[in-house]
C-alpha atoms as a PDB file:
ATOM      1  CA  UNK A   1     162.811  -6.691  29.905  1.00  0.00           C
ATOM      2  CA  UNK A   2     160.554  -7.767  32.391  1.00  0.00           C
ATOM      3  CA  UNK A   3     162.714  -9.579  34.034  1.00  0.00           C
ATOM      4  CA  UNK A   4     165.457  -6.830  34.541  1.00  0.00           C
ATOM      5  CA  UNK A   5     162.977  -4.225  35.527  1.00  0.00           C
ATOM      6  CA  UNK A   6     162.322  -7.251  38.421  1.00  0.00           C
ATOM      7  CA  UNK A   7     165.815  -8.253  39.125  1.00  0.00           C
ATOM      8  CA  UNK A   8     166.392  -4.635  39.844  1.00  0.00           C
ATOM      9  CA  UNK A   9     163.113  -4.284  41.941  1.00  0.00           C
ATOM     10  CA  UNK A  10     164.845  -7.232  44.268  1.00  0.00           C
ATOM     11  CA  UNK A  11     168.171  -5.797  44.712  1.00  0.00           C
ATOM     12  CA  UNK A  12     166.859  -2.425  45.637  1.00  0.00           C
ATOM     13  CA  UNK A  13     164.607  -4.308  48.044  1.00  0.00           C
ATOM     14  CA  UNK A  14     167.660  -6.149  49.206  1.00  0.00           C
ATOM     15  CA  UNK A  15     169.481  -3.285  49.596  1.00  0.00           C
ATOM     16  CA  UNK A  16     166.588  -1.603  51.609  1.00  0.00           C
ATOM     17  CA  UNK A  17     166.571  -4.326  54.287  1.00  0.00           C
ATOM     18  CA  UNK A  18     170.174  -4.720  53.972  1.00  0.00           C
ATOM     19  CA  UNK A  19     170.506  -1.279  55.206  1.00  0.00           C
ATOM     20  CA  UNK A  20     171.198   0.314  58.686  1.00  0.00           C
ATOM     21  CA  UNK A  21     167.796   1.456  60.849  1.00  0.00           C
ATOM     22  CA  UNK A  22     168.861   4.842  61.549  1.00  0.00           C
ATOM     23  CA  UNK A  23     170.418   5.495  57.662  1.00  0.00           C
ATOM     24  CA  UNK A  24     167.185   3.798  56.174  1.00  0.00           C
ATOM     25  CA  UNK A  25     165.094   6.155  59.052  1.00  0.00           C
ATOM     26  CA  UNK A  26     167.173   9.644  57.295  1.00  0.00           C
ATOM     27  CA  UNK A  27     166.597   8.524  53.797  1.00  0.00           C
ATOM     28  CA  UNK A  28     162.807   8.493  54.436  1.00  0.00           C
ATOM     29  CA  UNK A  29     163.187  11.630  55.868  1.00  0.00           C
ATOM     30  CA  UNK A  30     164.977  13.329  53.049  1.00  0.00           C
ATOM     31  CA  UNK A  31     162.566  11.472  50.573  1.00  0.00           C
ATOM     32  CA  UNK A  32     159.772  13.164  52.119  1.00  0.00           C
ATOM     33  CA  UNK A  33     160.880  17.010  52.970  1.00  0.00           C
ATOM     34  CA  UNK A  34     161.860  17.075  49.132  1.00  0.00           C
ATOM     35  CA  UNK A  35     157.906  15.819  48.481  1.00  0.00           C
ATOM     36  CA  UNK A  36     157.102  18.233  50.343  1.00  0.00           C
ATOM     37  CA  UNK A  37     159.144  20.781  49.380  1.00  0.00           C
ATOM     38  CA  UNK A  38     158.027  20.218  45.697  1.00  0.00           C
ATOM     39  CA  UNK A  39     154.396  20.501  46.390  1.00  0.00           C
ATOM     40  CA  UNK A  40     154.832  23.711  48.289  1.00  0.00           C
ATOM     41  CA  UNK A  41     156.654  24.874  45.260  1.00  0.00           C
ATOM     42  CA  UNK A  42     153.706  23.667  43.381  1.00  0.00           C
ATOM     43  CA  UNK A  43     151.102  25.365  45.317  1.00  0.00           C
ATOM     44  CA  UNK A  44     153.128  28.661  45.252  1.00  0.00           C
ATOM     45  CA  UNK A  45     153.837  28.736  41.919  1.00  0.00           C
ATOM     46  CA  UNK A  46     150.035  28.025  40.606  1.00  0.00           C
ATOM     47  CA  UNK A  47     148.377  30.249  43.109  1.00  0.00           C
ATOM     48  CA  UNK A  48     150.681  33.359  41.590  1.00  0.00           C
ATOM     49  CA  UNK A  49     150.226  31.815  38.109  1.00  0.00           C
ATOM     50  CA  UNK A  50     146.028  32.163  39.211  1.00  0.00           C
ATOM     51  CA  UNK A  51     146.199  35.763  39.810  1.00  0.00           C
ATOM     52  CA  UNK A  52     144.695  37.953  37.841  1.00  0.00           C
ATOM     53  CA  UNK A  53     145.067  41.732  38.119  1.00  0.00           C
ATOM     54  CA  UNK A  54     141.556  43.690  37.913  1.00  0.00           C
ATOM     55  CA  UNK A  55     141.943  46.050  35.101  1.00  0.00           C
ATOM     56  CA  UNK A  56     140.294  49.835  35.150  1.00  0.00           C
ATOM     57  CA  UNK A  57     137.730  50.949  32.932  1.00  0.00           C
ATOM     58  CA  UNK A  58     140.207  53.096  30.816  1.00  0.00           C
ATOM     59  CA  UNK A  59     142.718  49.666  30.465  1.00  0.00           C
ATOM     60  CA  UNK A  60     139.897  47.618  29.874  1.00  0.00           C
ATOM     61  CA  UNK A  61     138.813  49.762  26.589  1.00  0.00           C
ATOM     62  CA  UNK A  62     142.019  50.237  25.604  1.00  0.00           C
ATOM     63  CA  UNK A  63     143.579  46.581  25.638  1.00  0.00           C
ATOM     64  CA  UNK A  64     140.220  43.886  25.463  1.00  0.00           C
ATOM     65  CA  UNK A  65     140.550  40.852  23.994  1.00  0.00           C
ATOM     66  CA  UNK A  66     137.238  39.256  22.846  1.00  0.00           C
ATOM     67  CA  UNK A  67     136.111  36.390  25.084  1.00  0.00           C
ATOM     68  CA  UNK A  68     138.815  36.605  27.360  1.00  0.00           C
ATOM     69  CA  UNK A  69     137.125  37.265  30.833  1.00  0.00           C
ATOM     70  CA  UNK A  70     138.382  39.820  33.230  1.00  0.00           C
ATOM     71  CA  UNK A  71     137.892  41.628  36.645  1.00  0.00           C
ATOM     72  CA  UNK A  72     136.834  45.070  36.432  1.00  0.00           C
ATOM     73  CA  UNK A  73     137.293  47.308  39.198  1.00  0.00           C
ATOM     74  CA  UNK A  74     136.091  50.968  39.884  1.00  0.00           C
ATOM     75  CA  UNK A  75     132.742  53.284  41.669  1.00  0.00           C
ATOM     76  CA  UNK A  76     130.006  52.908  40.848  1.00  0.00           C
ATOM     77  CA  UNK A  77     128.899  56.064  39.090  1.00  0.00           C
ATOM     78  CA  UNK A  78     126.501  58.265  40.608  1.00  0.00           C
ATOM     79  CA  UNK A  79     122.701  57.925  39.146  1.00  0.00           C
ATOM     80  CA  UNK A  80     123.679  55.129  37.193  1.00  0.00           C
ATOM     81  CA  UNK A  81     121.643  51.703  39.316  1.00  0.00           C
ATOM     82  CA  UNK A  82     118.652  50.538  37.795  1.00  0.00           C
ATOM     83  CA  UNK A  83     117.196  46.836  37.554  1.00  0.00           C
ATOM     84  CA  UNK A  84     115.089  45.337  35.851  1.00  0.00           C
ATOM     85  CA  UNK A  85     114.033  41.896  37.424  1.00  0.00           C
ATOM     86  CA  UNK A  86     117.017  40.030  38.686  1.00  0.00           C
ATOM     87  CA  UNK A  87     119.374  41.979  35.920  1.00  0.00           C
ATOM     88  CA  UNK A  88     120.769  44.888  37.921  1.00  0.00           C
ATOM     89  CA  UNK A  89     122.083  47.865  35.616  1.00  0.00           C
ATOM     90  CA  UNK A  90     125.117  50.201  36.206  1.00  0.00           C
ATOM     91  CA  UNK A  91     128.229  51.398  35.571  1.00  0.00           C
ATOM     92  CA  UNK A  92     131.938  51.402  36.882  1.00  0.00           C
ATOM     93  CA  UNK A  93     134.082  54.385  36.474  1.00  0.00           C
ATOM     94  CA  UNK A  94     137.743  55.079  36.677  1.00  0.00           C
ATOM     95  CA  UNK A  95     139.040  56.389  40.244  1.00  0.00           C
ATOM     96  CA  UNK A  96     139.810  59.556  38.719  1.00  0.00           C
ATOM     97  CA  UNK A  97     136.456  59.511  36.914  1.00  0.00           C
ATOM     98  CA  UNK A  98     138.088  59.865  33.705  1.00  0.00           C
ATOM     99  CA  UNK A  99     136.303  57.011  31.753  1.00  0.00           C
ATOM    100  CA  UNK A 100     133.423  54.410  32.435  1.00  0.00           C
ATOM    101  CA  UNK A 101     132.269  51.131  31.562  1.00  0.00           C
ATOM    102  CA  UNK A 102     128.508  50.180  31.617  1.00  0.00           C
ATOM    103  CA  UNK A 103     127.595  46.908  33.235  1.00  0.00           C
ATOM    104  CA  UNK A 104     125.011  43.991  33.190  1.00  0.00           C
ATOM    105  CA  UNK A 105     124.890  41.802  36.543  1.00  0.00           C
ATOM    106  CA  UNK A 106     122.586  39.030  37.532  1.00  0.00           C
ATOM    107  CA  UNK A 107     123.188  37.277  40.736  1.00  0.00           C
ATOM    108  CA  UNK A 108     123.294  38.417  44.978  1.00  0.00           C
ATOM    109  CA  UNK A 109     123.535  42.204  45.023  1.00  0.00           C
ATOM    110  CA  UNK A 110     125.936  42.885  48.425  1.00  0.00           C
ATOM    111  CA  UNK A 111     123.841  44.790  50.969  1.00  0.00           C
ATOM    112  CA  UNK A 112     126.842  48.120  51.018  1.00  0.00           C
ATOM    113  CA  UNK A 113     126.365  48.213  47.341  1.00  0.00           C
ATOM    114  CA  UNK A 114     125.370  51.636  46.315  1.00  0.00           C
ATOM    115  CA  UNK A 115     126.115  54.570  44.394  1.00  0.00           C
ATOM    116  CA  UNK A 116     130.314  55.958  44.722  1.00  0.00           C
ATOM    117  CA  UNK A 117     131.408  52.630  46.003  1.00  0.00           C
ATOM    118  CA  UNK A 118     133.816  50.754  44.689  1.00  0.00           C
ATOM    119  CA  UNK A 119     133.271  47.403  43.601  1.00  0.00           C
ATOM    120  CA  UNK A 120     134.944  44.631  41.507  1.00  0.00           C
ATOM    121  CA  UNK A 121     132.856  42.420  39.225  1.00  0.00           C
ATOM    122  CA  UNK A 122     134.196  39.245  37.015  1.00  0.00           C
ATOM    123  CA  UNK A 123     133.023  39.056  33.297  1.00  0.00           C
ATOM    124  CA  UNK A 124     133.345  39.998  29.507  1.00  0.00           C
ATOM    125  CA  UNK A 125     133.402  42.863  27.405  1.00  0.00           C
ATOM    126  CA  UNK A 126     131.084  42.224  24.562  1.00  0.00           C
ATOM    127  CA  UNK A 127     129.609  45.351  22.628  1.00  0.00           C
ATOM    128  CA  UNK A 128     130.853  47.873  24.434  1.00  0.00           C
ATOM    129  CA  UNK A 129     129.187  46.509  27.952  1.00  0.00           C
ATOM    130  CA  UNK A 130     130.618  44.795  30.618  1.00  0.00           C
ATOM    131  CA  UNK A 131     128.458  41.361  31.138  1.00  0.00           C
ATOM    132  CA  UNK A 132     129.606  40.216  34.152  1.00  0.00           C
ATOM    133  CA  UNK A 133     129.167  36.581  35.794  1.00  0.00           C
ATOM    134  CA  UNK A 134     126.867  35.505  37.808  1.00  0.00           C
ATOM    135  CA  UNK A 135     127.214  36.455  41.993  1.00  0.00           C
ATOM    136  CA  UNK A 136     130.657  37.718  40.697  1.00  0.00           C
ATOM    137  CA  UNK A 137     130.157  40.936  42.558  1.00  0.00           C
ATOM    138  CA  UNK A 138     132.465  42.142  45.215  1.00  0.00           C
ATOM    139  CA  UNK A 139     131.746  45.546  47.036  1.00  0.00           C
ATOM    140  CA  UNK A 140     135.090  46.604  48.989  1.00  0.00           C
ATOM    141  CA  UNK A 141     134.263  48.481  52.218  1.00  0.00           C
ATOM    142  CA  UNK A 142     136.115  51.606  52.897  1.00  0.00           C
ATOM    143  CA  UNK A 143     138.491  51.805  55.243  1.00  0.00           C
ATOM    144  CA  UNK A 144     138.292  53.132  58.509  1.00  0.00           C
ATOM    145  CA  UNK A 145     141.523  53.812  58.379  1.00  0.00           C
ATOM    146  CA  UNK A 146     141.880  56.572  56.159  1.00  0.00           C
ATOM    147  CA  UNK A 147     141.289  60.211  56.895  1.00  0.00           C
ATOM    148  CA  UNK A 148     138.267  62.081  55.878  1.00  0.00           C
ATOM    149  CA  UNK A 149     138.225  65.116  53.905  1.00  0.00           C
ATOM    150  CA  UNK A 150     136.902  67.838  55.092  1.00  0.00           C
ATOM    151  CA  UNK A 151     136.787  71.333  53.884  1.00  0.00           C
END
């Protein structure tokens, strides 16, 4: 066995040096676009297979599994920050403000943190609270770009 596996080692290497420059040059060339080509496909493939969507107070209630870790997303509702030490105390409501989740963070609070934004945290559901990951917190600005309303 061994000696096939060599034999056959040889004649490709005979084969190799055998060959023309400027073939043995576009073989190379093939060989490594379609590396290439496969680890792009790679990297593609497992940074969409990574992406989790951030579920909504209301879908996280309705459709938790236990121990599974999500990203919750939603305001902050109004009169709801307190802390305690480094465990800061809140909770995360539905756009709509139809349903809420409270939530238990440790970590770097975000300096535009506050009451009505809306933030996305990274965690579990345990209980009926939300106990989210250490610095997991993400405040998302809001845009300059939409219009005010004014009445």
């Amino acid at each position: 066995m061994r000696s096939a596996s060599l034999a056959v080692s040889v004649n490709a290497l005979v084969i190799m040096q055998a060959m023309d420059p400027s073939r043995k040059r576009r073989l190379r060339l093939v060989i490594a676009l379609s590396v290439a080509v496969l680890l792009a496909g790679a990297l593609v493939y497992t940074s969409f297979n990574a992406a989790t969507e951030a579920s909504t107070p209301s879908g996280l209630r309705s459709s938790v599994t236990p121990g599974k870790s999500y990203e919750l997303t939603g305001k902050v509702v109004k009169g709801s920050i307190d802390r305690h030490g480094e465990e800061l105390r809140f909770a995360i409501r539905d756009r709509d403000g139809s349903a809420s989740v409270p939530v238990v963070y440790t970590g770097v609070v975000p300096d535009p943190f506050r009451e009505g934004r809306e933030v996305i945290v990274s965690g579990a559901l345990e209980r009926g609270t939300f106990n989210a990951e250490r610095d997991s917190l993400v405040t998302k600005c809001p845009s300059k770009f939409t219009e005010d309303k004014q009445t």
